[in-house]
PDB file of N, CA and C in Angstrom:
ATOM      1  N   UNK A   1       0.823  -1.178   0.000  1.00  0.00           N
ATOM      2  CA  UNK A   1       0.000   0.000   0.000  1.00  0.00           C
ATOM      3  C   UNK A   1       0.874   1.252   0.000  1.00  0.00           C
ATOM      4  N   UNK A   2       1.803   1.607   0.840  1.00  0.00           N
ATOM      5  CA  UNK A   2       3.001   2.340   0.802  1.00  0.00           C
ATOM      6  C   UNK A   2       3.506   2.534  -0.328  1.00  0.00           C
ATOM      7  N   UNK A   3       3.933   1.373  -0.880  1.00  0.00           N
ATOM      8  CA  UNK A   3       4.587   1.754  -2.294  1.00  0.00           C
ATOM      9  C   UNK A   3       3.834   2.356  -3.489  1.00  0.00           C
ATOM     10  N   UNK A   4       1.895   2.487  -3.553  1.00  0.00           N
ATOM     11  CA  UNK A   4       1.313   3.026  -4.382  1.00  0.00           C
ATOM     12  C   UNK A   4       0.914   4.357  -3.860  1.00  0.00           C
ATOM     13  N   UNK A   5       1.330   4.568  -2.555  1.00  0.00           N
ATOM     14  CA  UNK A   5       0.733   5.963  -1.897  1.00  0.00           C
ATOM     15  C   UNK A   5      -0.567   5.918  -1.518  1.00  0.00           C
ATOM     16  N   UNK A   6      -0.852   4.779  -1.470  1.00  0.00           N
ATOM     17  CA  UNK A   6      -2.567   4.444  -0.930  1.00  0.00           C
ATOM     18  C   UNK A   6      -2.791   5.135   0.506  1.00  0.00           C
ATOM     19  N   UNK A   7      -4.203   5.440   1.488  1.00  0.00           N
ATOM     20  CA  UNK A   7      -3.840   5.812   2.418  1.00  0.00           C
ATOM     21  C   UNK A   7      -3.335   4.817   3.469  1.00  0.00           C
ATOM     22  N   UNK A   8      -3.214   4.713   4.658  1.00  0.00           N
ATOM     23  CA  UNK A   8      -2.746   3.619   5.659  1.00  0.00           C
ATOM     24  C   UNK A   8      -3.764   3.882   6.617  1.00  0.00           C
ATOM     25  N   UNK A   9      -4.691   2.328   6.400  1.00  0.00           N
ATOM     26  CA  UNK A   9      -5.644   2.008   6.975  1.00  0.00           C
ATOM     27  C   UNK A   9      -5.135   1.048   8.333  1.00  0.00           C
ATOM     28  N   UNK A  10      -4.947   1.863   9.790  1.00  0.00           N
ATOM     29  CA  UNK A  10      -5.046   0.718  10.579  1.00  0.00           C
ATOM     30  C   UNK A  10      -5.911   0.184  10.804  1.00  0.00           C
ATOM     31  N   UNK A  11      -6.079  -1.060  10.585  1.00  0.00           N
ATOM     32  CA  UNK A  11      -7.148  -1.984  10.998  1.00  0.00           C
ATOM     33  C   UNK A  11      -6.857  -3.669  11.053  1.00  0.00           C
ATOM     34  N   UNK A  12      -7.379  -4.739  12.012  1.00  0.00           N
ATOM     35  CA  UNK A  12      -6.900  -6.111  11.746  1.00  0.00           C
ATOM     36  C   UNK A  12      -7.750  -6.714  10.705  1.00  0.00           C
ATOM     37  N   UNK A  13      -8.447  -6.039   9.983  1.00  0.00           N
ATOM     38  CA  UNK A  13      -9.611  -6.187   9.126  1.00  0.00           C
ATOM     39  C   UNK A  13      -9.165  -6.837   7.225  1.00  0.00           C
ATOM     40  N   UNK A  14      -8.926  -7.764   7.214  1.00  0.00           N
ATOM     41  CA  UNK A  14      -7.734  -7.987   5.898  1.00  0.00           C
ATOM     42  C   UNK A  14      -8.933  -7.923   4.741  1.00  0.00           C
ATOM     43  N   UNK A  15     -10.456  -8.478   4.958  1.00  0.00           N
ATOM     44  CA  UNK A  15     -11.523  -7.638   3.752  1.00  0.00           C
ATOM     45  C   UNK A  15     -11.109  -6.376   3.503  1.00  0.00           C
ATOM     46  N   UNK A  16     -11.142  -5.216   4.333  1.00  0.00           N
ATOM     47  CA  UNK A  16     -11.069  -3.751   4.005  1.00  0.00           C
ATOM     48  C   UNK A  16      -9.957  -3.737   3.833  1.00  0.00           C
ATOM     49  N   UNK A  17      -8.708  -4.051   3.942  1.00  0.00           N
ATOM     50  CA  UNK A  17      -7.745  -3.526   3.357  1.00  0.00           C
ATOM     51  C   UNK A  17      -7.363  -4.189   2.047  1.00  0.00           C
ATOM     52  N   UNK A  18      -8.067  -5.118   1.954  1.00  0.00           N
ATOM     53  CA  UNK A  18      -8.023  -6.040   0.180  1.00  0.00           C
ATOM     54  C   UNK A  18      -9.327  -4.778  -0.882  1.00  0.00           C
ATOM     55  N   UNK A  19     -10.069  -4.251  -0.122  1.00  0.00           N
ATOM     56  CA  UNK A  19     -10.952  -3.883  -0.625  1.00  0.00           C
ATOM     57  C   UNK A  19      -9.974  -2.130  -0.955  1.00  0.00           C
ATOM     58  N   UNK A  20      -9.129  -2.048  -0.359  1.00  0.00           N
ATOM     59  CA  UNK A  20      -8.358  -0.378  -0.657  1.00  0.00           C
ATOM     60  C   UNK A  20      -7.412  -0.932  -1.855  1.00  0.00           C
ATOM     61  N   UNK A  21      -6.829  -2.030  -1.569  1.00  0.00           N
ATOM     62  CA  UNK A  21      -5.824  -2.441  -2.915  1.00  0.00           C
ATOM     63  C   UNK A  21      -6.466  -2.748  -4.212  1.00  0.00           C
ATOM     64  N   UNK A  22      -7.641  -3.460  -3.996  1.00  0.00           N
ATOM     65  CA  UNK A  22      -8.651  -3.475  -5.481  1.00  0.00           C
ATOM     66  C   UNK A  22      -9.227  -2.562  -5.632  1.00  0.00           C
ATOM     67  N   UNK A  23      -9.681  -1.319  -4.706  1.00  0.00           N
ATOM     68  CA  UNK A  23      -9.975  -0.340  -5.275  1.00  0.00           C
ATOM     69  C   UNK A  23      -9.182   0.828  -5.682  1.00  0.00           C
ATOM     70  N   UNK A  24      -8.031   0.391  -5.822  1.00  0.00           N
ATOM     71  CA  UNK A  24      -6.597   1.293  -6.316  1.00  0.00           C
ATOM     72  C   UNK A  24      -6.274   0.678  -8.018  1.00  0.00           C
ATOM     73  N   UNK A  25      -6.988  -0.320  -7.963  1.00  0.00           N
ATOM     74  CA  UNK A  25      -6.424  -1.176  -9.178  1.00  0.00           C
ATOM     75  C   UNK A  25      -5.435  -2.124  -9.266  1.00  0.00           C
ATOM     76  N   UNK A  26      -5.069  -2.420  -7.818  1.00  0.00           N
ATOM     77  CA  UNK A  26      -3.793  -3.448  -7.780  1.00  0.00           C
ATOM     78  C   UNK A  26      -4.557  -5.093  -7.932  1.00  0.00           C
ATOM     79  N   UNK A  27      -3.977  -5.700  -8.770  1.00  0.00           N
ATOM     80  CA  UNK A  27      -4.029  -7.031  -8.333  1.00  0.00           C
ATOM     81  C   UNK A  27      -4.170  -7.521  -6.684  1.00  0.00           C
ATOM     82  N   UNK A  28      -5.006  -8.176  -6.553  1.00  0.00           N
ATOM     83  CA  UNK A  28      -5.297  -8.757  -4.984  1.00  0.00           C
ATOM     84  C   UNK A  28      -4.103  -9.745  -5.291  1.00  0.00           C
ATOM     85  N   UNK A  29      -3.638 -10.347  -3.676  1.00  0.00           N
ATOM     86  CA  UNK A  29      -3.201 -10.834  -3.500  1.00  0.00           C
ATOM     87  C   UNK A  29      -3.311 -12.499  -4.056  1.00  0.00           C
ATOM     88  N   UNK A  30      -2.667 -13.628  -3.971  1.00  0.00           N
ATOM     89  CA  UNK A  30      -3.096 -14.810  -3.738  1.00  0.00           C
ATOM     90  C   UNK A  30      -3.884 -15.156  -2.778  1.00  0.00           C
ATOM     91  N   UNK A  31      -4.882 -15.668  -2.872  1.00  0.00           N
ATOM     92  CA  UNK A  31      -5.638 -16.473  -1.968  1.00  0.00           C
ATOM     93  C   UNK A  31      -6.670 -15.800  -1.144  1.00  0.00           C
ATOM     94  N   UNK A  32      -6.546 -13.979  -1.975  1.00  0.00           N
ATOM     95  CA  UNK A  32      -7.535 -13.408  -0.872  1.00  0.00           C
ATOM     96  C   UNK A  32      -8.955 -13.582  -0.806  1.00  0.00           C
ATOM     97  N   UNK A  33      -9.361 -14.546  -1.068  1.00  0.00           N
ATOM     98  CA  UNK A  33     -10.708 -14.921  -1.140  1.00  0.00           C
ATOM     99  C   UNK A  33     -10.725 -15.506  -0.084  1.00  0.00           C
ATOM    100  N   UNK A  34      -9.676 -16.306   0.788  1.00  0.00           N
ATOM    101  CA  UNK A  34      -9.230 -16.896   2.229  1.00  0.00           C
ATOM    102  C   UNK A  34      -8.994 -16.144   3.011  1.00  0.00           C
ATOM    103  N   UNK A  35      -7.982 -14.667   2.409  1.00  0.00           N
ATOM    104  CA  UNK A  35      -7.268 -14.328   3.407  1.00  0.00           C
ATOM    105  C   UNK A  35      -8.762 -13.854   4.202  1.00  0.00           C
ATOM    106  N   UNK A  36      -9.245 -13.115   3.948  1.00  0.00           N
ATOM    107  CA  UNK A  36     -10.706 -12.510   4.416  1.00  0.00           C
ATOM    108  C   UNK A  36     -11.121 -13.246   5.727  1.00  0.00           C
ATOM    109  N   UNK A  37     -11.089 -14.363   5.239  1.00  0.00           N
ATOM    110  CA  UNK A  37     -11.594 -15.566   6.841  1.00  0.00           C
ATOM    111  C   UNK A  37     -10.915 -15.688   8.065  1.00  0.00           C
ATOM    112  N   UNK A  38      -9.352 -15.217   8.022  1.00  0.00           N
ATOM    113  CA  UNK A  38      -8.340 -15.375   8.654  1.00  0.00           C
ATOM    114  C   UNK A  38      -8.524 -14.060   9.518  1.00  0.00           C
ATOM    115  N   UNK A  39      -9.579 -12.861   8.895  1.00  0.00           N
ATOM    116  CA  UNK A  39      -9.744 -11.804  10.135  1.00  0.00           C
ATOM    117  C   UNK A  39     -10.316 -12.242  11.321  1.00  0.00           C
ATOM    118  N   UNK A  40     -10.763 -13.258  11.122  1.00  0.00           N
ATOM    119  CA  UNK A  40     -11.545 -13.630  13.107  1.00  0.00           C
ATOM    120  C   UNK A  40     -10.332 -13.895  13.647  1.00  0.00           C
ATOM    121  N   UNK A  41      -9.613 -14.172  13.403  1.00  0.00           N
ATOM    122  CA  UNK A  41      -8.534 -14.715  14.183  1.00  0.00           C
ATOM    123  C   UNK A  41      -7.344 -13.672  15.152  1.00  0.00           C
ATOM    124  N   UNK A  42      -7.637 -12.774  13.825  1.00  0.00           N
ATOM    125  CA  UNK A  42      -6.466 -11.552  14.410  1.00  0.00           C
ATOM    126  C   UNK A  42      -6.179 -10.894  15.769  1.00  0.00           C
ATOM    127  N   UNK A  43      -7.448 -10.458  16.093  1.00  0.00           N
ATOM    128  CA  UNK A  43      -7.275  -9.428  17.170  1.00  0.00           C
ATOM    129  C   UNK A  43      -7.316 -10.734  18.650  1.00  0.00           C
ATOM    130  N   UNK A  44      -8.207 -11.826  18.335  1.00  0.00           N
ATOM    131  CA  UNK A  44      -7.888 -12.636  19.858  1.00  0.00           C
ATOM    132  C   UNK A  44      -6.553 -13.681  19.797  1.00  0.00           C
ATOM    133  N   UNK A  45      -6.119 -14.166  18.611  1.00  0.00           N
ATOM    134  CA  UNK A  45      -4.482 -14.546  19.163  1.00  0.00           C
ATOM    135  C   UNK A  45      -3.693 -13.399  19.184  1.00  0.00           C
ATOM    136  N   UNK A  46      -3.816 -12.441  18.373  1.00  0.00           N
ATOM    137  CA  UNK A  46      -2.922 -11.184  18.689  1.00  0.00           C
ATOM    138  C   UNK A  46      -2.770 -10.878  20.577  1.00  0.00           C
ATOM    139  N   UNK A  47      -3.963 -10.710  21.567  1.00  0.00           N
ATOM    140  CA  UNK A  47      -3.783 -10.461  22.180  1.00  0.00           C
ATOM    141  C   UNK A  47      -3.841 -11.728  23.289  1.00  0.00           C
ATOM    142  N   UNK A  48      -3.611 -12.771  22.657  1.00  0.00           N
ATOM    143  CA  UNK A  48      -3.453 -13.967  23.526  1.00  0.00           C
ATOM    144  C   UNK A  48      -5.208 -13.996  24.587  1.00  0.00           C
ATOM    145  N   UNK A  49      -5.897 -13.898  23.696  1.00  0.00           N
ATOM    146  CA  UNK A  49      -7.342 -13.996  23.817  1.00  0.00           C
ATOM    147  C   UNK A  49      -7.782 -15.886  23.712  1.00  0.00           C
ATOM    148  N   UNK A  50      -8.863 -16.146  24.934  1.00  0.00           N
ATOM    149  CA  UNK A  50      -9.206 -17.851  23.974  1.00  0.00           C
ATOM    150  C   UNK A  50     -10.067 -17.770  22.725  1.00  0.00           C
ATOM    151  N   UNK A  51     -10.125 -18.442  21.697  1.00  0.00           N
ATOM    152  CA  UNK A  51     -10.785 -18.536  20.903  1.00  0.00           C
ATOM    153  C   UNK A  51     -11.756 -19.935  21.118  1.00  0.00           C
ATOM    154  N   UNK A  52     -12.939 -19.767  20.556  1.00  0.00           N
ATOM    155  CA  UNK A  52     -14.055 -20.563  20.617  1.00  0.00           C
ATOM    156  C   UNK A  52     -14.107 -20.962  19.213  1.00  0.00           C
ATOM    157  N   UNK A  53     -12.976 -20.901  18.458  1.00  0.00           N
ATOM    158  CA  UNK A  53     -13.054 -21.338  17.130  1.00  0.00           C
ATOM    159  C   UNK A  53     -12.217 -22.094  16.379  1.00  0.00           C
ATOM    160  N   UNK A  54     -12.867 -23.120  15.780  1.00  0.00           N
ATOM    161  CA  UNK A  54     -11.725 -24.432  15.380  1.00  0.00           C
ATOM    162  C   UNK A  54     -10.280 -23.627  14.890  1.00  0.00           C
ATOM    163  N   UNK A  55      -8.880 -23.642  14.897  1.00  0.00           N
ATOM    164  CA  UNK A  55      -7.923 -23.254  14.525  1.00  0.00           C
ATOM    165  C   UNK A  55      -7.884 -23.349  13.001  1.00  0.00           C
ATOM    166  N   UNK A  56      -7.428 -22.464  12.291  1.00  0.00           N
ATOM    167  CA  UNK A  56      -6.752 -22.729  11.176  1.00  0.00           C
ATOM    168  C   UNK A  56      -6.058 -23.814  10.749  1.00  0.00           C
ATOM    169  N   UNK A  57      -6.106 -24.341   9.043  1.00  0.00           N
ATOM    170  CA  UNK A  57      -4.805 -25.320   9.227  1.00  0.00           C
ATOM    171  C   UNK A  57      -3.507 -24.670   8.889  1.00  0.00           C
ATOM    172  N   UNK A  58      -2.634 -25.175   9.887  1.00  0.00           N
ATOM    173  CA  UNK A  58      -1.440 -24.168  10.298  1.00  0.00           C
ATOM    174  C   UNK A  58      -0.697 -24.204   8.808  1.00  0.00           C
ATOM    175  N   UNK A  59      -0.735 -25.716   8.117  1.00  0.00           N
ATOM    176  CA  UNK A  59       0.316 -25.669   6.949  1.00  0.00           C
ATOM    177  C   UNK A  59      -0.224 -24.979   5.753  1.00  0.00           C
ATOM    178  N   UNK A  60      -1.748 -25.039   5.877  1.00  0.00           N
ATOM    179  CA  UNK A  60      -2.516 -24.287   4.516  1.00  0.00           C
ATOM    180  C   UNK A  60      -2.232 -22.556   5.219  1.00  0.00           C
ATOM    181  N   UNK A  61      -1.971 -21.875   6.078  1.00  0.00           N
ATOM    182  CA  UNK A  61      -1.886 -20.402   6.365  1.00  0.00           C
ATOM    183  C   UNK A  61      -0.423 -20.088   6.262  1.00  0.00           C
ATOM    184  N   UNK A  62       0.842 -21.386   6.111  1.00  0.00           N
ATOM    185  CA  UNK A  62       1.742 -20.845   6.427  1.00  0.00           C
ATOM    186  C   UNK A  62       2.065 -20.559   5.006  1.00  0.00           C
ATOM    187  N   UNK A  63       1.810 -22.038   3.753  1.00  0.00           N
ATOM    188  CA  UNK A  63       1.650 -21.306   2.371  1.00  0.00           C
ATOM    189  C   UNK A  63       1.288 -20.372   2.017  1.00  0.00           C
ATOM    190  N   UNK A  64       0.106 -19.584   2.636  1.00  0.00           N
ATOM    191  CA  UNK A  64      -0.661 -18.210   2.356  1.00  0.00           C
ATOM    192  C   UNK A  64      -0.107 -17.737   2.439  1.00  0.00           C
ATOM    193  N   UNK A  65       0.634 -17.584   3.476  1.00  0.00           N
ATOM    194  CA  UNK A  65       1.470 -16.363   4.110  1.00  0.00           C
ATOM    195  C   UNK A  65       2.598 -15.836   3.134  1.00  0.00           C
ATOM    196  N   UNK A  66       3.483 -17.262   2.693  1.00  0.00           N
ATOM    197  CA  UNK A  66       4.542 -17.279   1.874  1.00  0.00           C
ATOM    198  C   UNK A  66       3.995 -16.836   0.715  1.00  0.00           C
ATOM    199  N   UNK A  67       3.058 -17.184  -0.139  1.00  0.00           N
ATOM    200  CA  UNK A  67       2.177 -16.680  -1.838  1.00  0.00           C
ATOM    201  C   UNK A  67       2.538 -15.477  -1.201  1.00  0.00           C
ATOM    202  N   UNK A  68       1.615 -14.755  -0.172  1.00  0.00           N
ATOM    203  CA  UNK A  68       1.360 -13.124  -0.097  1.00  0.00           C
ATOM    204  C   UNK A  68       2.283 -12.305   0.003  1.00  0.00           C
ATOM    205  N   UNK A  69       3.755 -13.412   0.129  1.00  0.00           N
ATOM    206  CA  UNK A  69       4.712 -12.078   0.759  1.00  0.00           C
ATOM    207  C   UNK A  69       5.413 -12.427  -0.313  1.00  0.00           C
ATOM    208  N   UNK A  70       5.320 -13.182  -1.199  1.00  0.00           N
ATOM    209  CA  UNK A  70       5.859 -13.490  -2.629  1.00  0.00           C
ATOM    210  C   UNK A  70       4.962 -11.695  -3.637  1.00  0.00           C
ATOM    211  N   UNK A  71       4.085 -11.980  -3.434  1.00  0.00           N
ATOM    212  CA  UNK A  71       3.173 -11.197  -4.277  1.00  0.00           C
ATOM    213  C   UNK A  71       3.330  -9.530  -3.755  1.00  0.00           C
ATOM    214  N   UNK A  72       4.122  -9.248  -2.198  1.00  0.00           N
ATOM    215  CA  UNK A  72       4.178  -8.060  -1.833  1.00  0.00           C
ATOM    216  C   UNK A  72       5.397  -7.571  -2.365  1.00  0.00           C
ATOM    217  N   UNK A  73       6.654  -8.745  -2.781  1.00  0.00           N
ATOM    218  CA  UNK A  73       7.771  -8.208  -2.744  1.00  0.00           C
ATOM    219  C   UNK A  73       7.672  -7.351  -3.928  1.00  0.00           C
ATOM    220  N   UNK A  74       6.965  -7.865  -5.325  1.00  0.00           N
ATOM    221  CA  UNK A  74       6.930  -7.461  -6.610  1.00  0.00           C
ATOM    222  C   UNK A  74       6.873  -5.894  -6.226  1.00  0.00           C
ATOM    223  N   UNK A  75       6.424  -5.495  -5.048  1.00  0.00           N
ATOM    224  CA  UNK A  75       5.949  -4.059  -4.947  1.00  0.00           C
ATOM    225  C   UNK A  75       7.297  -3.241  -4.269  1.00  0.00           C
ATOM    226  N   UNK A  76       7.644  -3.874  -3.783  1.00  0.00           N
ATOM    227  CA  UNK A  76       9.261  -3.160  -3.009  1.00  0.00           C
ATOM    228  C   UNK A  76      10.614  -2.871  -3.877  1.00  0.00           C
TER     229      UNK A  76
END
């Protein structure tokens, strides 16, 4: 987002900030049709919160992770 001069949205919200990069015209990321689902998660392991919700699978998020930061570097 930085590198197009977009504004800087804090938020743990990864819909709205997919929704500022497609509405800039950037290609979305890989997989953001997932990443979107992965916002419940943010703010209660972030703050070492319990969750009442089945976990992620750790090896399908850690690929995500790797696609997305594949797909951020193109921008640096």
């Amino acid at each position: 987002m930085a590198s197009h001069d977009l504004l800087q949205v804090r938020t743990h919200d990864l819909g709205e900030l997919l929704d500022v990069v497609e509405g800039a015209g950037i290609e979305a990321p890989p997989g953001s049709d997932w990443l979107n689902d992965l916002s419940i998660y943010a703010v209660p392991m972030r703050y070492d919160d319990r969750l009442d919700l089945e976990p992620p699978d750790r090896d399908a998020v850690v690929r995500l992770v790797d696609e997305v930061g594949g797909w951020a570097a193109r921008f640096s």
